[in-house]
Structures are given as structure tokens and as C-alpha cells.
Protein backbone atom coordinates (compact mmCIF):
# COMPACT_ATOMS: atom_id res chain seq x y z
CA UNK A 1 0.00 0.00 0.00
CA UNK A 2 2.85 2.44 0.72
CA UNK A 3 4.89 1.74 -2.46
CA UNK A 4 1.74 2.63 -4.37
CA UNK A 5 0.71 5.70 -2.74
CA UNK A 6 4.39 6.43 -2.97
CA UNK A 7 4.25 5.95 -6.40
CA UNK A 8 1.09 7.95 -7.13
CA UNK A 9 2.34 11.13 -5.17
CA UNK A 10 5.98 10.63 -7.17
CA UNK A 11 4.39 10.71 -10.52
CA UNK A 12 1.67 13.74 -9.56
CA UNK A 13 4.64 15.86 -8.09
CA UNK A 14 6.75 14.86 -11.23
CA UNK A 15 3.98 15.52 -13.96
CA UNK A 16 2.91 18.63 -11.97
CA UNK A 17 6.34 19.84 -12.23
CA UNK A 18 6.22 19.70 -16.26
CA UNK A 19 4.21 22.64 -17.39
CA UNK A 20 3.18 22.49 -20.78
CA UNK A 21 5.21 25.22 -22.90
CA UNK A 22 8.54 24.44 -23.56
CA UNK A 23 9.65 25.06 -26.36
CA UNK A 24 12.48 26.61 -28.60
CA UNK A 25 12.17 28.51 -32.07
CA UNK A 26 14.52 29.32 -34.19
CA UNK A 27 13.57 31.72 -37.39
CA UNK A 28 15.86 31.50 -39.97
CA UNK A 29 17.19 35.48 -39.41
CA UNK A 30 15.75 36.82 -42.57
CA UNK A 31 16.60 40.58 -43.08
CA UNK A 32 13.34 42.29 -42.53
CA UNK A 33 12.75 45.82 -43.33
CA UNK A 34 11.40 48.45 -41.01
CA UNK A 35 8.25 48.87 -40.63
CA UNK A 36 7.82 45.02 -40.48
CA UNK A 37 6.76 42.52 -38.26
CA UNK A 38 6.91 38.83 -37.58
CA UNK A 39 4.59 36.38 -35.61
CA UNK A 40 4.81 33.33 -33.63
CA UNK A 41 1.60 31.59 -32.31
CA UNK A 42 1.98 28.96 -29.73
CA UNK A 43 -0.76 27.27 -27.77
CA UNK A 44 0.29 27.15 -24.21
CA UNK A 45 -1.80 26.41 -19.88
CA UNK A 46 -2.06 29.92 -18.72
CA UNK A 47 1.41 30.09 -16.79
CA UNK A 48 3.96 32.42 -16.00
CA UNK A 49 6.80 32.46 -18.77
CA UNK A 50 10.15 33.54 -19.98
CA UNK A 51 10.31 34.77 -23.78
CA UNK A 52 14.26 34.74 -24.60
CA UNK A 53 15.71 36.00 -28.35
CA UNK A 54 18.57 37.47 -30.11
CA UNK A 55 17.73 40.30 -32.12
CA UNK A 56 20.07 40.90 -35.15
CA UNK A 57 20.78 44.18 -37.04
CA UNK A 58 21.52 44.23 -40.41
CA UNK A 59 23.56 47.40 -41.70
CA UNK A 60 22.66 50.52 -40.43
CA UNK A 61 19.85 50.07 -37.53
CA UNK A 62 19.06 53.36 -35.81
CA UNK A 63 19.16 54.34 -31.92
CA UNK A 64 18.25 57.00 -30.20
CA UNK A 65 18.34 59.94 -30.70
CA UNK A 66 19.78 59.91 -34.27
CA UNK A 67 17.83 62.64 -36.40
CA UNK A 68 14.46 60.97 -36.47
CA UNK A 69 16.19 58.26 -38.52
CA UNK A 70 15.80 56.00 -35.20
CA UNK A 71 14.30 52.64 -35.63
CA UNK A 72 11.99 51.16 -32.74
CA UNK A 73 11.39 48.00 -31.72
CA UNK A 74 8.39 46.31 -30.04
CA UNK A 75 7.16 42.60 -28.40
CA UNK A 76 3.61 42.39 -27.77
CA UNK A 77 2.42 39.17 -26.13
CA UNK A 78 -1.40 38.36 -27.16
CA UNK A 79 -1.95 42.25 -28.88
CA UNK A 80 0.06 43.88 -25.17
CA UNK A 81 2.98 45.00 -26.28
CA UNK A 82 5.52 43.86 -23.05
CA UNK A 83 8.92 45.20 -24.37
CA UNK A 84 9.45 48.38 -26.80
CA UNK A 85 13.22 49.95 -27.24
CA UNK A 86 15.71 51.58 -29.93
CA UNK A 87 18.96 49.96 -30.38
CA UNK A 88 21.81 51.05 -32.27
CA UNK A 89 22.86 48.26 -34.10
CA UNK A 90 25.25 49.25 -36.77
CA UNK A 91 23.93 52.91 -37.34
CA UNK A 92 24.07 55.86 -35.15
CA UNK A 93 22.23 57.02 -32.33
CA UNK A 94 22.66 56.07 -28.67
CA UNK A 95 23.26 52.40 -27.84
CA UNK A 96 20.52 51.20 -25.71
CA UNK A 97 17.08 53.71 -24.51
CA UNK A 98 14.38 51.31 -23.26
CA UNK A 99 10.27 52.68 -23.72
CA UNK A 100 8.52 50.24 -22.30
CA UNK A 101 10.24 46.94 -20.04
CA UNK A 102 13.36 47.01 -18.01
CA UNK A 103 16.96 47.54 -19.18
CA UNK A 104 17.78 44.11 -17.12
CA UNK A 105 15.85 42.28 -19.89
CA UNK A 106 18.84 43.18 -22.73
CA UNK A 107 22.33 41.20 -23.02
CA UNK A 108 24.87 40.52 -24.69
CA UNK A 109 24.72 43.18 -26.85
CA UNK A 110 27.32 43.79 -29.81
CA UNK A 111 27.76 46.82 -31.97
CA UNK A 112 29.79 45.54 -35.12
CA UNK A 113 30.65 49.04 -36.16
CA UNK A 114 28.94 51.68 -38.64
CA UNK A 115 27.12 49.89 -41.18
CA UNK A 116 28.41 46.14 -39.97
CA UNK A 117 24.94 45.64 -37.75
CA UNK A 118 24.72 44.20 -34.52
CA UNK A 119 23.18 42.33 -31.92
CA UNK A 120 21.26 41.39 -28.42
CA UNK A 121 19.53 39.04 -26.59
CA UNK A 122 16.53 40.13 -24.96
CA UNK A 123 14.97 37.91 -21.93
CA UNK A 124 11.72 38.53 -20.59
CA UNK A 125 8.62 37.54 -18.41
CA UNK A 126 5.26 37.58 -19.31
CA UNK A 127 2.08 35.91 -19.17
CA UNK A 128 0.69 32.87 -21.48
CA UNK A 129 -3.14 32.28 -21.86
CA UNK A 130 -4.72 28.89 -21.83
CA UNK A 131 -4.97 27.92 -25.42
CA UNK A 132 -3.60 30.26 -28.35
CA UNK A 133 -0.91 33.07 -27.95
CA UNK A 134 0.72 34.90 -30.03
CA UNK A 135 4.11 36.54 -29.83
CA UNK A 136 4.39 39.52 -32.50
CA UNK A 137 7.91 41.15 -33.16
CA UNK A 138 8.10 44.19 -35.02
CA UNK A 139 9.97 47.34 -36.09
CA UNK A 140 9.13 50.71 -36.90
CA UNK A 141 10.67 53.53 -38.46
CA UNK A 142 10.56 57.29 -38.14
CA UNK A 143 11.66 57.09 -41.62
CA UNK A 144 12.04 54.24 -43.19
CA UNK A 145 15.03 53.40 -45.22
CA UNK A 146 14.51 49.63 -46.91
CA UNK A 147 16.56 46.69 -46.40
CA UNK A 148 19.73 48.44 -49.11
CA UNK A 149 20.32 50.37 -45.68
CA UNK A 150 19.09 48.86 -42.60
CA UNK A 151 17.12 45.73 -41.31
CA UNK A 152 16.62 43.04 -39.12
CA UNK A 153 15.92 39.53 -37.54
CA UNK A 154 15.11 37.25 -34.93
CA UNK A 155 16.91 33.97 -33.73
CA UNK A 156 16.94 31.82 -31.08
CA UNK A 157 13.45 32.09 -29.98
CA UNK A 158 12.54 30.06 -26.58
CA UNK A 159 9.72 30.15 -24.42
CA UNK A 160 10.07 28.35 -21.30
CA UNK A 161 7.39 28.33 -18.71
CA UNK A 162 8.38 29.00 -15.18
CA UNK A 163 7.42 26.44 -12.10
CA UNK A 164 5.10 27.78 -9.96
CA UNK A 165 5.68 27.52 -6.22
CA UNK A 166 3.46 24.47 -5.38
CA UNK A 167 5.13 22.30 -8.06
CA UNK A 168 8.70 22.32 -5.99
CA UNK A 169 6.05 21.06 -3.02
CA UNK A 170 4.62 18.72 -5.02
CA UNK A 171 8.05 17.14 -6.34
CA UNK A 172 9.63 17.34 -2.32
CA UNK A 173 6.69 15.75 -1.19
CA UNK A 174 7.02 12.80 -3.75
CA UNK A 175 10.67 12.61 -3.58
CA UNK A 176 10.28 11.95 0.01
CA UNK A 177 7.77 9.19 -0.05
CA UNK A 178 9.91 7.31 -2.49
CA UNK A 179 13.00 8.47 -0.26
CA UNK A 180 11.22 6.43 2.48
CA UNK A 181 9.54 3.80 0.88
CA UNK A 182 13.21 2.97 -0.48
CA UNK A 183 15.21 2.96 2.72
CA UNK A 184 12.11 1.16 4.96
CA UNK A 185 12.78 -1.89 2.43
CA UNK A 186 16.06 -1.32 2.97
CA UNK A 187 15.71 -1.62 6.34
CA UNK A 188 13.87 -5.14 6.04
């Protein structure tokens, strides 16, 4: 009787522990131009996440301030946009100036040089819906100068959901039955 209700709270704290959105993404890095946008739908248990992407620059991306030549960049999760920030990656302008989010959610980031692009990876929580969501990426442009000049992509997209509280409870709990189950046989 104990090795089964052992066995029943291991694989409840176990399965509990596996939220169902895992997942990894990689688009292919295409040069977009600016304005532009690209979308990723996902169906997902309404959960806390982490969104995590590198953002590339192609040729002369625009920060702020640069002359109202400054590109912008936005994340909206579900039609919310979560993240929004200029970034100079390979034009001019300052290098980082965060609208909307937190500066803590950028890394890495790599300025190649006038007119040799750039890169980041942005990192992020936010909040999945039961069912559909739907990650949109996009760029806009006070003036917008094609892809001969500037542009950019996404890579490395992963959205990992993050264990809620109980779920380490739930796993302890299990991993203690079994703990004891194992060492009263033992003990026999």
C-alpha cells in the first residue's frame, strides 16, 4: 500500500512539475525591413513564462536619438505590447534607450561598427493564456530606409514556462515518499 501511494504522489509531483510550454524557435534570421513585423503563435496552460531572443541588425539600424532616422522595436504578447526599445545596431544614435520593459531584460549586446549591424539578446517575463498566444515582433521607423540600408531579424526564440511555487512542493513531497519507501525496504 505504501509503495503505491508512494508511487502515485511521485508521478503527480513529477507531472505537476512539467508545465506544458517548452519550447524553442529558431527563425531562420531573414533581413526584414522596417516597418515590419513577424509572428509566432503557440498554444500554451495559462502560466507564467520567460520569452528569450537574439535580435540581429543588419547594416545601419538606428538608436536613439539619431535625427528621427531611429528605428523602434516592439514585443507584444497576445496584442500587449511587453517590451518596446531603440537599439543602435550598426547605425548611429545612442546604444541602448528602453520605452517600455526594463533595461535588465537586454544582453549581450554587440555593436559591429557603422554599417556592420549588430546584436542582443533580450529575456523577458510575461504571461501565457490557456490555449492560443501569439508573440508579434516588429519594427518601426521614423523614416524608413529599406533593407539596401538597414534591417533586421530574430533567432533563437525560446519560451520556457516558469514552475510555480506548489510544483517544488509537489516534487519534495514525492521525492520523500519514495525516499522512504526505499530505505524502509532497505531496512527489512
Amino acid at each position: 500500500m505504501l509503495k503505491q501511494l508512494a508511487g502515485a504522489f511521485s508521478f503527480i509531483a513529477i507531472t505537476s512539475f512539467m508545465t506544458p510550454v517548452a519550447m524553442a524557435y529558431d527563425f531562420d534570421g531573414t533581413a526584414l525591413s522596417s516597418p515590419d513585423a513577424v509572428d509566432y503563435s503557440f498554444n500554451a496552460a495559462a502560466t507564467a513564462a520567460t520569452v528569450s531572443f537574439d535580435l540581429i541588425g543588419y547594416a545601419t539600424l538606428d538608436g536613439f536619438p539619431d535625427n528621427n532616422y531611429e528605428d523602434y522595436f516592439t514585443l507584444s504578447v497576445n496584442g500587449s505590447a511587453v517590451f518596446s526599445a531603440s537599439f543602435n545596431l550598426g547605425g548611429d544614435g545612442g546604444p541602448i534607450t528602453i520605452t517600455q520593459g526594463d533595461a535588465s531584460y537586454v544582453s549581450n549586446y554587440v555593436y559591429n561598427g557603422f554599417n556592420n549591424g549588430g546584436s542582443l539578446t533580450i529575456t523577458l517575463p510575461v504571461t501565457l493564456v490557456l490555449g492560443s498566444n501569439n508573440l508579434t515582433f516588429s519594427y518601426a521607423s521614423a523614416i524608413p530606409q529599406g533593407l539596401g540600408d538597414e534591417g533586421w531579424g530574430v533567432k533563437n526564440l525560446s519560451v520556457t514556462t516558469v514552475p510555480e511555487p506548489e510544483s517544488y512542493g509537489l516534487l519534495m513531497a514525492g521525492l520523500g515518499l519514495v525516499g522512504f519507501a526505499a530505505r524502509r525496504k532497505a531496512g527489512k
